[in-house]
N, C-alpha and C. Protein backbone atom coordinates (compact mmCIF):
# COMPACT_ATOMS: atom_id res chain seq x y z
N UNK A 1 0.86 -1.17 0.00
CA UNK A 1 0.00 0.00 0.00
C UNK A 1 0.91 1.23 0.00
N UNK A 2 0.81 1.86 -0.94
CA UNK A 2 1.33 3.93 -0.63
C UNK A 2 0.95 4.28 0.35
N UNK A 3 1.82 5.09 0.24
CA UNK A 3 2.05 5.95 1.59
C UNK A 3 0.68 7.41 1.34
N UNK A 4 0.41 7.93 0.29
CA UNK A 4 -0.83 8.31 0.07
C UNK A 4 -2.32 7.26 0.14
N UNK A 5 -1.95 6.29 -0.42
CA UNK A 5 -3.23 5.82 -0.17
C UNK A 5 -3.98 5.74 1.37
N UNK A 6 -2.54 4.96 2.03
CA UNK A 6 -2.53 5.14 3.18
C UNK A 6 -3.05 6.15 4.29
N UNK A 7 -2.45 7.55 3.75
CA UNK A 7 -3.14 9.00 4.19
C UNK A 7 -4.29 8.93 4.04
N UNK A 8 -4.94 8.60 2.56
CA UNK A 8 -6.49 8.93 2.49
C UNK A 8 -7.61 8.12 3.15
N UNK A 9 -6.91 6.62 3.45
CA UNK A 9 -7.64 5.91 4.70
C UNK A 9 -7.83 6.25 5.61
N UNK A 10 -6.84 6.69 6.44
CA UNK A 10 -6.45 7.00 7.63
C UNK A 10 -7.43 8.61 8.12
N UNK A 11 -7.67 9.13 6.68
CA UNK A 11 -8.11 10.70 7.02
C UNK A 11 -9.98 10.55 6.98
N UNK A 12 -10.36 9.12 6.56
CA UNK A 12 -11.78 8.87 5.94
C UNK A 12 -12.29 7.83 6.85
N UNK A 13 -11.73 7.55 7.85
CA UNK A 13 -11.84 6.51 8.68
C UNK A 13 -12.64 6.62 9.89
N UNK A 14 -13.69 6.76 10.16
CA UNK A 14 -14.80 6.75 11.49
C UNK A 14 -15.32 5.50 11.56
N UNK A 15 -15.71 5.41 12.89
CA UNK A 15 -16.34 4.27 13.78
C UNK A 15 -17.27 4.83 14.10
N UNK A 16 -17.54 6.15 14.71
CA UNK A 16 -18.36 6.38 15.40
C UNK A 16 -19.22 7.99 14.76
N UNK A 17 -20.09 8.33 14.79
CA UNK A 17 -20.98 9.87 14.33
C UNK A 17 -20.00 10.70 14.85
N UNK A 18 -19.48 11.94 14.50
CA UNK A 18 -19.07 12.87 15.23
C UNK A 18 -20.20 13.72 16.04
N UNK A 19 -21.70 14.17 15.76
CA UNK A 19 -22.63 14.59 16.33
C UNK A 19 -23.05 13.87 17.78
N UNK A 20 -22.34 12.75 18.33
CA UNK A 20 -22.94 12.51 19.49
C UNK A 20 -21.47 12.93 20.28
N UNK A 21 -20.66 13.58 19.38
CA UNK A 21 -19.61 13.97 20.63
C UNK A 21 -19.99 14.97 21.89
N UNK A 22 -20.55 15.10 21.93
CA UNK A 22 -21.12 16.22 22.87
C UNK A 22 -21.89 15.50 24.33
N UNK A 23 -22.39 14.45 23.78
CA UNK A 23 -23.40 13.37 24.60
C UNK A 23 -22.45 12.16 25.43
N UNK A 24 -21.27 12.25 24.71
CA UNK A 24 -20.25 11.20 25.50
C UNK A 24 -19.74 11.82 26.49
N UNK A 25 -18.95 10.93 27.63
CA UNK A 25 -18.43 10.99 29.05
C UNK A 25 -17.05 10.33 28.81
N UNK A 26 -17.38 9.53 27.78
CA UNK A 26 -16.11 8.24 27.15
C UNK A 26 -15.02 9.14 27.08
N UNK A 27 -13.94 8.97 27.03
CA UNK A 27 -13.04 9.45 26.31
C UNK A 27 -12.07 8.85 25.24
N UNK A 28 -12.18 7.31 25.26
CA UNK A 28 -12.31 6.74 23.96
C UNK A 28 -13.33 6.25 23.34
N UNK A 29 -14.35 7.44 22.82
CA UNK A 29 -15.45 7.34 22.23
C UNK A 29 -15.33 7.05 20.97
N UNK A 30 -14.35 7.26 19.83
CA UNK A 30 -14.13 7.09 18.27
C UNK A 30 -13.98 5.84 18.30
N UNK A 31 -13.24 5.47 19.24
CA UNK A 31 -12.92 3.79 19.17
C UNK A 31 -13.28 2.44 19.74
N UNK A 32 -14.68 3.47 20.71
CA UNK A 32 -14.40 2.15 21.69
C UNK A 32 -15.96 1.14 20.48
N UNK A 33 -16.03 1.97 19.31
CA UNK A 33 -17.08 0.35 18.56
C UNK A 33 -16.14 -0.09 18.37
N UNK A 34 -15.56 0.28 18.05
CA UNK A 34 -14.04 -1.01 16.84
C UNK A 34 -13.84 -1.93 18.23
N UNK A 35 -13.30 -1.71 19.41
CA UNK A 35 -13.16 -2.21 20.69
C UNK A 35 -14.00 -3.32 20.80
N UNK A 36 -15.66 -2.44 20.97
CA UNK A 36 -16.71 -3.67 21.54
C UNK A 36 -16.18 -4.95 20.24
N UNK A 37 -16.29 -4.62 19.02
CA UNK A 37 -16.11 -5.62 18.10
C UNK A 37 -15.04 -6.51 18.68
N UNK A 38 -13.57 -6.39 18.74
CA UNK A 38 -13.15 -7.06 18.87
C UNK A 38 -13.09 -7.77 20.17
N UNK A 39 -13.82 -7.46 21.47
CA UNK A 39 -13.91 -8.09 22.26
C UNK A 39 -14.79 -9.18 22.41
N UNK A 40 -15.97 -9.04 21.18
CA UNK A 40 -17.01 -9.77 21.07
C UNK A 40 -16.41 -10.86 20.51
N UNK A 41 -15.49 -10.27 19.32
CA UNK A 41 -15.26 -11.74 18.23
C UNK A 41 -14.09 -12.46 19.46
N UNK A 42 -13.45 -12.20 20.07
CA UNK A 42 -12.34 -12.56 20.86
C UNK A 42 -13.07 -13.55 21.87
N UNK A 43 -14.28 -13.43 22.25
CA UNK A 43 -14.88 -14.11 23.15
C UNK A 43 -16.44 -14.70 22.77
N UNK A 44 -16.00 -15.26 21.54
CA UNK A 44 -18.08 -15.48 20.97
C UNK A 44 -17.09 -17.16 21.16
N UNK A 45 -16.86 -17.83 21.35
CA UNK A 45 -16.59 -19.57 21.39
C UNK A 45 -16.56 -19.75 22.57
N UNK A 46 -16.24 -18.94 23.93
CA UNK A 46 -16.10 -19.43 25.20
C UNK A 46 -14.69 -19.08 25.57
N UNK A 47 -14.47 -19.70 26.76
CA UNK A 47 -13.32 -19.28 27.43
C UNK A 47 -12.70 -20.66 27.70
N UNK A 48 -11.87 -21.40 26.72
CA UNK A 48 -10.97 -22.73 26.47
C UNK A 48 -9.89 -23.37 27.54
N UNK A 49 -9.58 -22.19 28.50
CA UNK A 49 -8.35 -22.21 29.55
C UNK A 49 -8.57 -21.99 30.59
N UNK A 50 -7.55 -22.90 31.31
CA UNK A 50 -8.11 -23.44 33.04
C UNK A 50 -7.45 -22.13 33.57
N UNK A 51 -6.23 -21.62 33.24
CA UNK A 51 -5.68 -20.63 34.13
C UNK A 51 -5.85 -19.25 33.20
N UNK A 52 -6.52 -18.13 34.25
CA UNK A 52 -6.39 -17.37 33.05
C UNK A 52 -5.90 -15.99 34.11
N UNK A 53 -5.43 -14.56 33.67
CA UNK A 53 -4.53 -14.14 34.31
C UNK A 53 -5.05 -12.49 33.80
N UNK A 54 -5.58 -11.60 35.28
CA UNK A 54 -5.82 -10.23 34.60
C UNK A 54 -4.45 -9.47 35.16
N UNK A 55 -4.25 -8.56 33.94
CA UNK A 55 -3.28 -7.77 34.15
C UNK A 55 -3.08 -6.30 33.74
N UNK A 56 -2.84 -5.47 33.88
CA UNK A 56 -2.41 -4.17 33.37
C UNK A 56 -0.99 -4.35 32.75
N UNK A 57 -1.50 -3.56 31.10
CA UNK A 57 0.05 -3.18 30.71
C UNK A 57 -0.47 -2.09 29.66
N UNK A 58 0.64 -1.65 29.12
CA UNK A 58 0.95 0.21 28.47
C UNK A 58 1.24 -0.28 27.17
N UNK A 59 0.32 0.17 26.11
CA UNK A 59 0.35 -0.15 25.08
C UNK A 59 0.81 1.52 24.50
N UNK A 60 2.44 1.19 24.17
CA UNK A 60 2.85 2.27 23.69
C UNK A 60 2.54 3.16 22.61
N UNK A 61 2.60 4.74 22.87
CA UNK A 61 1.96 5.58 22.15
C UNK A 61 2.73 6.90 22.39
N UNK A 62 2.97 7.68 21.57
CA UNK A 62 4.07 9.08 21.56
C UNK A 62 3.10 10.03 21.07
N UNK A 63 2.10 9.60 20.50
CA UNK A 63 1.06 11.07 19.50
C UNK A 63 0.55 11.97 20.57
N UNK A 64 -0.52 12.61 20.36
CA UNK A 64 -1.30 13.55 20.71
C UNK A 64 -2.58 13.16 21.31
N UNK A 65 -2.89 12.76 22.23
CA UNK A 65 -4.33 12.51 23.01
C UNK A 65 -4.01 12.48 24.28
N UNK A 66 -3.85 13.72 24.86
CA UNK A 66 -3.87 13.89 26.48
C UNK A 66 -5.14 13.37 27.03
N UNK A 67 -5.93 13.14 26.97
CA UNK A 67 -7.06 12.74 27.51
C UNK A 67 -6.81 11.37 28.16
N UNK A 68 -6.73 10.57 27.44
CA UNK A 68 -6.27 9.16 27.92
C UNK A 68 -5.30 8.85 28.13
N UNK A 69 -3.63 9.64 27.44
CA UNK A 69 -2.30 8.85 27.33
C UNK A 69 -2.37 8.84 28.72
N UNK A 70 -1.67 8.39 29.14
CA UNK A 70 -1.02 8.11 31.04
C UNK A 70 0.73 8.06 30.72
N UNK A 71 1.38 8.36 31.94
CA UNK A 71 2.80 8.55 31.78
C UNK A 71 3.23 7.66 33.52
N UNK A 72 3.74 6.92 33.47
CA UNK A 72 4.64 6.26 34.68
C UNK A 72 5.43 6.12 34.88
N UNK A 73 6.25 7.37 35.47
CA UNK A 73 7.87 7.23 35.72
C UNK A 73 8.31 5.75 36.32
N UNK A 74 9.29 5.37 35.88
CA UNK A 74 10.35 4.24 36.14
C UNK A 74 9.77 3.15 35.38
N UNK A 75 8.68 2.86 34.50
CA UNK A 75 8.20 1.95 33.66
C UNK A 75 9.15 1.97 32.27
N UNK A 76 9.31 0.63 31.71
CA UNK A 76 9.97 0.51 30.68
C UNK A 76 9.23 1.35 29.65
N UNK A 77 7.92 1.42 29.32
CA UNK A 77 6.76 1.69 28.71
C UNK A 77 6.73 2.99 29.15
N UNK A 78 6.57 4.18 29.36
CA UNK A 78 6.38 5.11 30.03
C UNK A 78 5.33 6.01 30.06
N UNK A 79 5.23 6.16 28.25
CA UNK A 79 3.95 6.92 27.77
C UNK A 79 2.88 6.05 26.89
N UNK A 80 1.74 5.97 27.29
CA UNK A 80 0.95 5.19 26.55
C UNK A 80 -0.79 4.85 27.10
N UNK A 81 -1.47 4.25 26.42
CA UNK A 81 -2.50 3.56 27.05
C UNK A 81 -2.33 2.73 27.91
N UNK A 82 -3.44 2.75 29.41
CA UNK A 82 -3.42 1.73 30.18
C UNK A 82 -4.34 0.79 29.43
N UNK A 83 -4.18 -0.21 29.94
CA UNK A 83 -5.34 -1.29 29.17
C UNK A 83 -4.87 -2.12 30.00
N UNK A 84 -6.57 -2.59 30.96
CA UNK A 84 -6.24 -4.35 31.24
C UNK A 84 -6.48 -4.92 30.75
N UNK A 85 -6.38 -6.32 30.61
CA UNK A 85 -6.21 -7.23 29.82
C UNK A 85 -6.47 -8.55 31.06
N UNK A 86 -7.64 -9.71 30.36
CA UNK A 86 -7.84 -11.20 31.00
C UNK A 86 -7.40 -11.87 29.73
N UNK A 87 -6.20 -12.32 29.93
CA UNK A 87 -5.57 -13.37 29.30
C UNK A 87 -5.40 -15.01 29.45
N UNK A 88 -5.51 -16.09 28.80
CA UNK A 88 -4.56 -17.24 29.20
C UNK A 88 -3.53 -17.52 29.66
N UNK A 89 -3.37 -18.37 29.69
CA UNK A 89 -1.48 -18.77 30.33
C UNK A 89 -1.15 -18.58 28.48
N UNK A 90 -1.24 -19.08 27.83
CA UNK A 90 -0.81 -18.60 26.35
C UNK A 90 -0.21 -17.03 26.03
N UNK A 91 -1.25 -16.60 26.10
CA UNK A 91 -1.42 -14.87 25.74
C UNK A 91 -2.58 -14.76 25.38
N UNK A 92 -3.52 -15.79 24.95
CA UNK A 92 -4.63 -15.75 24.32
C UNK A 92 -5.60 -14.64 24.53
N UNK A 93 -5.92 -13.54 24.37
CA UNK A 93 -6.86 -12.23 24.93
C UNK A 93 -8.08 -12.39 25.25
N UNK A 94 -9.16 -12.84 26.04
CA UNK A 94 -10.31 -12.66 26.40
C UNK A 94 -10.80 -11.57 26.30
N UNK A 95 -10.36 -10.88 27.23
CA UNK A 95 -11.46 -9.05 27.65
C UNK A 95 -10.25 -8.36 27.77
N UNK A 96 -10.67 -6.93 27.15
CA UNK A 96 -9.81 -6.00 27.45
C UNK A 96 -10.65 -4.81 27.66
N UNK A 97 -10.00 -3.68 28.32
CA UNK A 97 -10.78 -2.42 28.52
C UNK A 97 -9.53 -1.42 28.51
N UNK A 98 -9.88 -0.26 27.77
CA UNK A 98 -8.98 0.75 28.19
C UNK A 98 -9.02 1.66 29.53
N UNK A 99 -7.87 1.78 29.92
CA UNK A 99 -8.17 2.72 30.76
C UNK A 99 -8.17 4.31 31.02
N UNK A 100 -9.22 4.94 31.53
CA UNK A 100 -9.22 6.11 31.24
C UNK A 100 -9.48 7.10 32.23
């Protein structure tokens, strides 16, 4: 894919109405359909594993969204999304939520 084409995806790309921005509390409101989706498809067969493991980790990010980024001095990760995460002993992803 170009690096223009690329741009014009990236610039045409909504999940969500911009007119209910006003009505949200969310602060990952653009994204959190794409979210519900993949938490649904991630968990529509059941839950396969005896041990399974919730955790927090920082899904790195350098851009522009003060609203949500979080910053934790002495973390390898430092700037980024919180997100927990119920995983397998695998890695396998069950549920995730951002944190905000």
């Amino acid at each position: 894919m170009s690096r223009n084409r690329y741009m014009e995806i990236k610039q045409n790309i909504h999940f969500v109405d911009n007119t209910l921005i006003a009505s949200s509390n969310d602060r990952m409101y653009k994204v959190r359909p794409l979210f519900d989706i993949l938490q649904k498809n991630s968990c529509q067969w059941g839950v396969f594993h005896e041990n399974l493991s919730i955790d927090e980790c920082m899904i790195k990010y350098y851009g522009h969204h003060p609203a949500a980024k979080q910053f934790i001095m002495g973390k390898p990760v430092r700037f980024g999304y919180r997100n927990w995460d119920g995983t397998s002993s695998n890695g396998y992803c069950y549920a995730f939520d951002i944190f905000c």
